[in-house]
PDB file of N, CA and C in Angstrom:
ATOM      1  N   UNK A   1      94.195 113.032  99.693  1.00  0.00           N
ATOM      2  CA  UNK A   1      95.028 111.998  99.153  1.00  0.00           C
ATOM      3  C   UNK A   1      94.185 110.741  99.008  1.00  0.00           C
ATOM      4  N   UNK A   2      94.049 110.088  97.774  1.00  0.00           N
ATOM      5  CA  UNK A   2      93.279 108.935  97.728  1.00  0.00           C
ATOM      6  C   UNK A   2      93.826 107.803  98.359  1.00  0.00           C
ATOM      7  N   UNK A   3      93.033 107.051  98.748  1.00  0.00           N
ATOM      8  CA  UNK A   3      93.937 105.775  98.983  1.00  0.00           C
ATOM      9  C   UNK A   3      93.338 104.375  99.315  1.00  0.00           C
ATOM     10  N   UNK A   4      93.639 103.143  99.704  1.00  0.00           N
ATOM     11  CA  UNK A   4      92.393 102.354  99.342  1.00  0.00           C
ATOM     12  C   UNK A   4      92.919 101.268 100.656  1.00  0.00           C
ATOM     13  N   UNK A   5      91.873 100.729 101.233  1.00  0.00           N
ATOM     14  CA  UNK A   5      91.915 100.057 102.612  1.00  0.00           C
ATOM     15  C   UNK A   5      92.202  98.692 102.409  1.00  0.00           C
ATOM     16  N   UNK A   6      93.671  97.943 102.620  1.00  0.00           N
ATOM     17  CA  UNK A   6      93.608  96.924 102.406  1.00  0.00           C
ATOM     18  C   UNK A   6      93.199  95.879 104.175  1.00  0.00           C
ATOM     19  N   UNK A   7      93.820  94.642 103.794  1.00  0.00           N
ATOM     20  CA  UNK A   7      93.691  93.825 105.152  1.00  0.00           C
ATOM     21  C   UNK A   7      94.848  93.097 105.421  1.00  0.00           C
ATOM     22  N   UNK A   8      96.216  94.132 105.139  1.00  0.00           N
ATOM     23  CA  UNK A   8      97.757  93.624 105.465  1.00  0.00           C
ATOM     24  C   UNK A   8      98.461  94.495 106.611  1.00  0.00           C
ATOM     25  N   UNK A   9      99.435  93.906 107.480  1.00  0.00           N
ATOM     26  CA  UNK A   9      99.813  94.645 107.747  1.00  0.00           C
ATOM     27  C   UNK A   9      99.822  95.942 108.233  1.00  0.00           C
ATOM     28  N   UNK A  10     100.098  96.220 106.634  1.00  0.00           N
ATOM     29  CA  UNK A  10      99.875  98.010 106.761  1.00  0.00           C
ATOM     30  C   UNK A  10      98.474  98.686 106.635  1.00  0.00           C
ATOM     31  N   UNK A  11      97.509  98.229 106.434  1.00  0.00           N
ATOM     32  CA  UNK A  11      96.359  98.495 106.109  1.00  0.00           C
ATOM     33  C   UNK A  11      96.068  99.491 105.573  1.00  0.00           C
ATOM     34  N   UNK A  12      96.660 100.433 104.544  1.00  0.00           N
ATOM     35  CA  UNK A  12      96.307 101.336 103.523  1.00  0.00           C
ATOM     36  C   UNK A  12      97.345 101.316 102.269  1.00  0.00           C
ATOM     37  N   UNK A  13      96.847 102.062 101.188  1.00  0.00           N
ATOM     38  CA  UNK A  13      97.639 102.301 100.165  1.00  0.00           C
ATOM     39  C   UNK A  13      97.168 103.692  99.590  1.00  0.00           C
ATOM     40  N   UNK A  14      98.683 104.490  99.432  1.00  0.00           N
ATOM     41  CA  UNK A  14      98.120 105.670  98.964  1.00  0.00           C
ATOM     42  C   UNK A  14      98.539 105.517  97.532  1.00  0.00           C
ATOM     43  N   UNK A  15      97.254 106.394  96.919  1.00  0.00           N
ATOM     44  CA  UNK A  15      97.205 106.500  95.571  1.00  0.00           C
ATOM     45  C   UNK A  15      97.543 107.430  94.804  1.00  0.00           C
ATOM     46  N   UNK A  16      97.874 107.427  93.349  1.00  0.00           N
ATOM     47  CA  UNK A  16      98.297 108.827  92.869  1.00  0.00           C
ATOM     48  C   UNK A  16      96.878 109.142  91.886  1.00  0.00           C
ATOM     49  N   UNK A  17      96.617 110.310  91.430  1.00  0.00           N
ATOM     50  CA  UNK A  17      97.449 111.528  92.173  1.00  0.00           C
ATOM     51  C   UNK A  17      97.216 111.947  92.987  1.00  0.00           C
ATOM     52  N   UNK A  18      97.900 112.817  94.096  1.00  0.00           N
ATOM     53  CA  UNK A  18      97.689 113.409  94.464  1.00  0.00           C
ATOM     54  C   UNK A  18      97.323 115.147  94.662  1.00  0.00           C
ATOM     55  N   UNK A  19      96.516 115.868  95.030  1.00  0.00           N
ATOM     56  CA  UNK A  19      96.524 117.116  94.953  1.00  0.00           C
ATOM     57  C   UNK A  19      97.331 118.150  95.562  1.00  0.00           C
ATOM     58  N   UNK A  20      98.226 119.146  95.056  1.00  0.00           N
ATOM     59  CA  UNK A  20      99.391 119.934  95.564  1.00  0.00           C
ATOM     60  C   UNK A  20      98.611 121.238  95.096  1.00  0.00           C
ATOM     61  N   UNK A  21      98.354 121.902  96.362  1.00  0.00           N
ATOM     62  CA  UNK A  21      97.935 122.961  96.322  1.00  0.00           C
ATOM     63  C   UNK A  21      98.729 124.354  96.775  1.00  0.00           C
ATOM     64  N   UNK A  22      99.011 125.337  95.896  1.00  0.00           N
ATOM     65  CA  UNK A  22      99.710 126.451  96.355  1.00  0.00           C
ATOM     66  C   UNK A  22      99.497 127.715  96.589  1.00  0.00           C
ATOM     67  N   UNK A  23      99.814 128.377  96.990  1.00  0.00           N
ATOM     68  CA  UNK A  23      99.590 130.021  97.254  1.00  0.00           C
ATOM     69  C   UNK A  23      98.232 129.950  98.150  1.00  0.00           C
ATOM     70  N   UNK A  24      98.416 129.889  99.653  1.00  0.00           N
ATOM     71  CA  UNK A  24      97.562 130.222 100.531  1.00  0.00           C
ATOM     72  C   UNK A  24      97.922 131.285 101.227  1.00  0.00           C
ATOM     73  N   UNK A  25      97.299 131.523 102.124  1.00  0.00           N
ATOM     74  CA  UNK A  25      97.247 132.416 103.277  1.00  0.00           C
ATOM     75  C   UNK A  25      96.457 132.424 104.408  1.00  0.00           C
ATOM     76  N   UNK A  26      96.383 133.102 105.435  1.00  0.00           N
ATOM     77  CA  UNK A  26      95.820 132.757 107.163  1.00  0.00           C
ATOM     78  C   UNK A  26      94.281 133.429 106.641  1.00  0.00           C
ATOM     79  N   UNK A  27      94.471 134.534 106.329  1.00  0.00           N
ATOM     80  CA  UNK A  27      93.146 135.355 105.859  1.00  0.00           C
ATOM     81  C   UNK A  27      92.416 134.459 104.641  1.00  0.00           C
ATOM     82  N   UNK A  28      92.805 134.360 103.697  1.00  0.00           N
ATOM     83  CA  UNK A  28      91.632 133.326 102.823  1.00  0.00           C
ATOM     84  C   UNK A  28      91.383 131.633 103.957  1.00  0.00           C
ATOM     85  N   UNK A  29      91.836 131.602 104.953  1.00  0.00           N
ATOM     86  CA  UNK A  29      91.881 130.092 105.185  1.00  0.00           C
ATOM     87  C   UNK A  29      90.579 130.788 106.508  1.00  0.00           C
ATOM     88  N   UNK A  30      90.332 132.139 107.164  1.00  0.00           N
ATOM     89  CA  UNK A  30      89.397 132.785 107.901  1.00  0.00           C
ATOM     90  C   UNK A  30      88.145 132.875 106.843  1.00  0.00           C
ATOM     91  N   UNK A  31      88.507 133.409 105.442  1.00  0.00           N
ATOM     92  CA  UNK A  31      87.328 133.739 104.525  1.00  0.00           C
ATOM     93  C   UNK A  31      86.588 132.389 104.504  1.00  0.00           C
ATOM     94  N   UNK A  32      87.331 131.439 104.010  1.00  0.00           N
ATOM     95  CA  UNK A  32      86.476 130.096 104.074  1.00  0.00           C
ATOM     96  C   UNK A  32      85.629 129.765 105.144  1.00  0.00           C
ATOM     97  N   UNK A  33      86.464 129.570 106.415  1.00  0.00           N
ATOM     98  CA  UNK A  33      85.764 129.502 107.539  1.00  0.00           C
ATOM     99  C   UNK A  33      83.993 130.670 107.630  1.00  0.00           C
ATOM    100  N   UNK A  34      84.502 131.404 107.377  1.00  0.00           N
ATOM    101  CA  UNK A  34      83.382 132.371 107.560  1.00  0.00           C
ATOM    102  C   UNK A  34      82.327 132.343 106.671  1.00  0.00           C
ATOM    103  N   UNK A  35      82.477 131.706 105.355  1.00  0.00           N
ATOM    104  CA  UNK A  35      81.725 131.671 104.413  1.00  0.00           C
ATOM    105  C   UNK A  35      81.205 129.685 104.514  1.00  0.00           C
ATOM    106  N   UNK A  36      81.800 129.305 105.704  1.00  0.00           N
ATOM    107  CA  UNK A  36      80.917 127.822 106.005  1.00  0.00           C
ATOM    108  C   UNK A  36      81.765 126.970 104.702  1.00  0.00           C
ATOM    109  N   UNK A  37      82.501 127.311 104.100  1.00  0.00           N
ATOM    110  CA  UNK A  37      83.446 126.099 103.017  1.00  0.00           C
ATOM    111  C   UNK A  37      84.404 125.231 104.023  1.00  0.00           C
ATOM    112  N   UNK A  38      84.396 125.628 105.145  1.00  0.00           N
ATOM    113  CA  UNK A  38      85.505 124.976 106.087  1.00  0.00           C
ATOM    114  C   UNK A  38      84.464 124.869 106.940  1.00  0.00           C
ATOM    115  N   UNK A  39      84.969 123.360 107.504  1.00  0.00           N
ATOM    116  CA  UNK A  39      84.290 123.171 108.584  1.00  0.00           C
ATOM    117  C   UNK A  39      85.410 122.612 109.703  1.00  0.00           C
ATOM    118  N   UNK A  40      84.907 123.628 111.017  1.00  0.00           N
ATOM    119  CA  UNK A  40      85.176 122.773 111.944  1.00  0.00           C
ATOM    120  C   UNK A  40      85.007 121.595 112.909  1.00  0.00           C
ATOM    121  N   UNK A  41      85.920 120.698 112.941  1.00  0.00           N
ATOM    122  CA  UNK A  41      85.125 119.241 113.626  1.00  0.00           C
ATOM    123  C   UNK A  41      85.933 118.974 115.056  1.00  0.00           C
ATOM    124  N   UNK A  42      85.925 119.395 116.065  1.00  0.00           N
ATOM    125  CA  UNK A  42      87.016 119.003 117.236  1.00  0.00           C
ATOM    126  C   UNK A  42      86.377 117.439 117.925  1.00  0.00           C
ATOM    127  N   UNK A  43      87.463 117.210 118.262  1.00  0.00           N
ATOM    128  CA  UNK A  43      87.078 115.680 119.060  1.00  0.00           C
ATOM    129  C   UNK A  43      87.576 115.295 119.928  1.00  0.00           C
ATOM    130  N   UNK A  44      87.420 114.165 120.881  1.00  0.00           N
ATOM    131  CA  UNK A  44      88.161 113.488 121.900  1.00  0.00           C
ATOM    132  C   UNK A  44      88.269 112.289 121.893  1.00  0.00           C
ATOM    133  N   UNK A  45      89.451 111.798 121.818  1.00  0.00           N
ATOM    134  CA  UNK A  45      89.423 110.429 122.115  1.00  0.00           C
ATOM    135  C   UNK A  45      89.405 109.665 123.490  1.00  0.00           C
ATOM    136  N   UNK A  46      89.186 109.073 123.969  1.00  0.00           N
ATOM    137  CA  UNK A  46      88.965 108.436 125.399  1.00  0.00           C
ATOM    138  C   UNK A  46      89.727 107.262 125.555  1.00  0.00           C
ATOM    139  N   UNK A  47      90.489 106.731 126.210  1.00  0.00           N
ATOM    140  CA  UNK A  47      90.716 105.322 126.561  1.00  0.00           C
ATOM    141  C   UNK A  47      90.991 105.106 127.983  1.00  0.00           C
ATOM    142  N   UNK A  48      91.086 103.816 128.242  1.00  0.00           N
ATOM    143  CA  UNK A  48      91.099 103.557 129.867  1.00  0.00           C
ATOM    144  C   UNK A  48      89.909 103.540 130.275  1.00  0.00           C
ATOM    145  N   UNK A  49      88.829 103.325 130.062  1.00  0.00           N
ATOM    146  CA  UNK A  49      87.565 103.643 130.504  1.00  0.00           C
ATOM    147  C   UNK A  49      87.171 102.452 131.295  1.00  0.00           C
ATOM    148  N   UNK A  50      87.650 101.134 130.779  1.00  0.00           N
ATOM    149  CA  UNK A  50      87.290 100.036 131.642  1.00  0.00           C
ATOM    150  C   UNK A  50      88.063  99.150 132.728  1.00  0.00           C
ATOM    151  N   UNK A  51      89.515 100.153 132.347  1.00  0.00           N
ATOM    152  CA  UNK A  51      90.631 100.187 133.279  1.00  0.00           C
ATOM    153  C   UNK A  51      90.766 100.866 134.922  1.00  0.00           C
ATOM    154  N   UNK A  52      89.919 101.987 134.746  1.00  0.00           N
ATOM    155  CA  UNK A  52      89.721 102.960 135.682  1.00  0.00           C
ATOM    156  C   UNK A  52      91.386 103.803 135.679  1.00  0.00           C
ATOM    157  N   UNK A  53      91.890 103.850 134.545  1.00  0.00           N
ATOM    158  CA  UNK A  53      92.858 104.997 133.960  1.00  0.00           C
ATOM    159  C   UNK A  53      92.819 105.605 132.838  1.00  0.00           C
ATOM    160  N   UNK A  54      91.439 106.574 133.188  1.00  0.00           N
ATOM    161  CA  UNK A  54      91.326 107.301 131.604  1.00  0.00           C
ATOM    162  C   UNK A  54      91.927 107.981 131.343  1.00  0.00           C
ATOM    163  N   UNK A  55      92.200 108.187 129.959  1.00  0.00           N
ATOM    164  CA  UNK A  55      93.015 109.340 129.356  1.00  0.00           C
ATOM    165  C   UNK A  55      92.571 109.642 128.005  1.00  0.00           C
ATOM    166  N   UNK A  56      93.130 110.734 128.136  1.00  0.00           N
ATOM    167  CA  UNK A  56      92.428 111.636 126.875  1.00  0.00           C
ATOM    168  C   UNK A  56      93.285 112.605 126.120  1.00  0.00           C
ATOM    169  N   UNK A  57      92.672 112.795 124.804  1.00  0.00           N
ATOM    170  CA  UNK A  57      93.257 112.995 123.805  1.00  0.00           C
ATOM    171  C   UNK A  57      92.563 114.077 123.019  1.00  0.00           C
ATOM    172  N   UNK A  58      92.531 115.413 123.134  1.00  0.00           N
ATOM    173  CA  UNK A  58      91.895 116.285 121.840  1.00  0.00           C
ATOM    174  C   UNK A  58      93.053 116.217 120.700  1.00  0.00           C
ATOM    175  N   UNK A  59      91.551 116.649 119.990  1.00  0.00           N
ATOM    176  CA  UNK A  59      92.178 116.377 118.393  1.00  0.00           C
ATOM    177  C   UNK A  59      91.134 117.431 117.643  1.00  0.00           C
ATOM    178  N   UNK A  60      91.694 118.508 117.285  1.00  0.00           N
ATOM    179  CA  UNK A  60      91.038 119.691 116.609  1.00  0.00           C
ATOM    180  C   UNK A  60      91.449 119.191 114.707  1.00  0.00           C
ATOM    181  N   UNK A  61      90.673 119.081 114.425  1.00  0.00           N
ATOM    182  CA  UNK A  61      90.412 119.075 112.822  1.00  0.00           C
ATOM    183  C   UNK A  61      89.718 119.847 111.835  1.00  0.00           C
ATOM    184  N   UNK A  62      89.910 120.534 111.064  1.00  0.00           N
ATOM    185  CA  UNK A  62      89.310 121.183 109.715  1.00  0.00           C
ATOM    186  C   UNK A  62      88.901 120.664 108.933  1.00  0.00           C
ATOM    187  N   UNK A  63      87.608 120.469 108.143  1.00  0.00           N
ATOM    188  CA  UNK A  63      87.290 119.904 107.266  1.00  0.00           C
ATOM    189  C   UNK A  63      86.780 120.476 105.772  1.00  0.00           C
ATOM    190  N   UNK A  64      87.393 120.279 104.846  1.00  0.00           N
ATOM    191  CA  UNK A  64      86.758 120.921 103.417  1.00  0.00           C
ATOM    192  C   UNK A  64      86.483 119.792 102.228  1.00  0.00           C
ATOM    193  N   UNK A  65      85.569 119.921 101.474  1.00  0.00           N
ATOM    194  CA  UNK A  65      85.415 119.641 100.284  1.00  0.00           C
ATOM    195  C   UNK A  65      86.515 119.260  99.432  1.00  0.00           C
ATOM    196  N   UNK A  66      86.654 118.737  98.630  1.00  0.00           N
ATOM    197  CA  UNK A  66      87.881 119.114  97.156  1.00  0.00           C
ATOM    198  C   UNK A  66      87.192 120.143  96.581  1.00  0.00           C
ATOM    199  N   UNK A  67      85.872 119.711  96.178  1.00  0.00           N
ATOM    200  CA  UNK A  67      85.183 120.569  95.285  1.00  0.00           C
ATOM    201  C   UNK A  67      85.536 122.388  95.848  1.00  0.00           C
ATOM    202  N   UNK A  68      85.429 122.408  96.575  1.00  0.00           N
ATOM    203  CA  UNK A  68      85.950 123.769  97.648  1.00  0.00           C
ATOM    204  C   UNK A  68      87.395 124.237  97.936  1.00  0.00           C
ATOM    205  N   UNK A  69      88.392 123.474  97.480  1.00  0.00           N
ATOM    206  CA  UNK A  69      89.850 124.120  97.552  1.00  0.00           C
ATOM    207  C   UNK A  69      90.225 124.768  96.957  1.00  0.00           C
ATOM    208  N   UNK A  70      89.282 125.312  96.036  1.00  0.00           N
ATOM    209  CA  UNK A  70      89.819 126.520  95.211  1.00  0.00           C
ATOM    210  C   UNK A  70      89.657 127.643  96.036  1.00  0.00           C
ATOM    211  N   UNK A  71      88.988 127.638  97.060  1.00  0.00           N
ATOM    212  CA  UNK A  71      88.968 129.152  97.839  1.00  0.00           C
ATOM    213  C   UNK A  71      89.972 129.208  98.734  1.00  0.00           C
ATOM    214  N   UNK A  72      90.772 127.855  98.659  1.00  0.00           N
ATOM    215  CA  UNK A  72      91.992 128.198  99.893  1.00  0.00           C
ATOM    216  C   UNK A  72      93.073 128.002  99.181  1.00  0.00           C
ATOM    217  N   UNK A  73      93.253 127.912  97.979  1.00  0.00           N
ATOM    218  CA  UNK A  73      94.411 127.955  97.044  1.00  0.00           C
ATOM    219  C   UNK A  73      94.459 128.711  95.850  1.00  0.00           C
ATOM    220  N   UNK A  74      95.887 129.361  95.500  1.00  0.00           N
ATOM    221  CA  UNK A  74      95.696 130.162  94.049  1.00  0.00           C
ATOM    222  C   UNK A  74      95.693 128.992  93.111  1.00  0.00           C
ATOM    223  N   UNK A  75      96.425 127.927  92.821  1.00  0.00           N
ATOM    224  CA  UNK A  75      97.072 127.008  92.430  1.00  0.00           C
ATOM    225  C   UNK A  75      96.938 125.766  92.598  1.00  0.00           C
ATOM    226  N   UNK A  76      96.109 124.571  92.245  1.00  0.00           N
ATOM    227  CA  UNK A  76      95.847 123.380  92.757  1.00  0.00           C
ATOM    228  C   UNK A  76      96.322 122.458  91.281  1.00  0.00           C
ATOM    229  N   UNK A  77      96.843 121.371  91.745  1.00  0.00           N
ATOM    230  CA  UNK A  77      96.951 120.704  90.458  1.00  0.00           C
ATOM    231  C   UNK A  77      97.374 119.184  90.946  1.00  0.00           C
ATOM    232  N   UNK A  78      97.371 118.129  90.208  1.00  0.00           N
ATOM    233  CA  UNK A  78      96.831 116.735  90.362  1.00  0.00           C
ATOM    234  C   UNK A  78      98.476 116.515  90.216  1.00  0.00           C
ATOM    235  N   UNK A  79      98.993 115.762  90.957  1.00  0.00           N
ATOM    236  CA  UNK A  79     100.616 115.196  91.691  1.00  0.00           C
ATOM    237  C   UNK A  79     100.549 113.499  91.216  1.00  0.00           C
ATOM    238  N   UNK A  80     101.191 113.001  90.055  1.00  0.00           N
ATOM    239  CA  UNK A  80     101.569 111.619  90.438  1.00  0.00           C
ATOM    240  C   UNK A  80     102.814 111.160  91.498  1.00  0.00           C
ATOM    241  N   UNK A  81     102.372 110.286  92.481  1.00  0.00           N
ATOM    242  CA  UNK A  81     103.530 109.619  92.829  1.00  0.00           C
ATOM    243  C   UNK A  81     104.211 109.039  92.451  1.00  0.00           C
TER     244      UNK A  81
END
């Protein structure tokens, strides 16, 4: 989803279009993975550190290309808002 960083408030704006992608499945979303078009990125967030009450936060994320969503969709096409 495009979108552009302002300095209000809300601090973003999403843009059109957007991309609506259809006809997936668990097995093409493994093929990608396996063929390195998907990447995995896991992370942690930390806080409390200077409090001496840390806490923590995983956060597992997938990462792909646009150029690359054709291997995880039959169907992709550009969405105005």
């Amino acid at each position: 989803m495009p979108y552009t960083h302002r300095n209000t408030p809300s601090g973003y704006r999403y843009d059109s279009p957007v991309l609506l992608g259809e006809g997936t499945n668990f097995p093409k979303f493994l093929a990608a993975l396996c063929s390195q078009h998907v990447a995995y990125d896991p992370g942690c967030k930390m806080g409390g550190l200077f409090t001496g009450k840390i806490t923590q936060k995983a956060r597992s994320q997938f990462r792909i290309s646009l150029r690359r969503l054709n291997v995880l969709y039959n169907r992709i096409e550009p969405v105005d808002l």
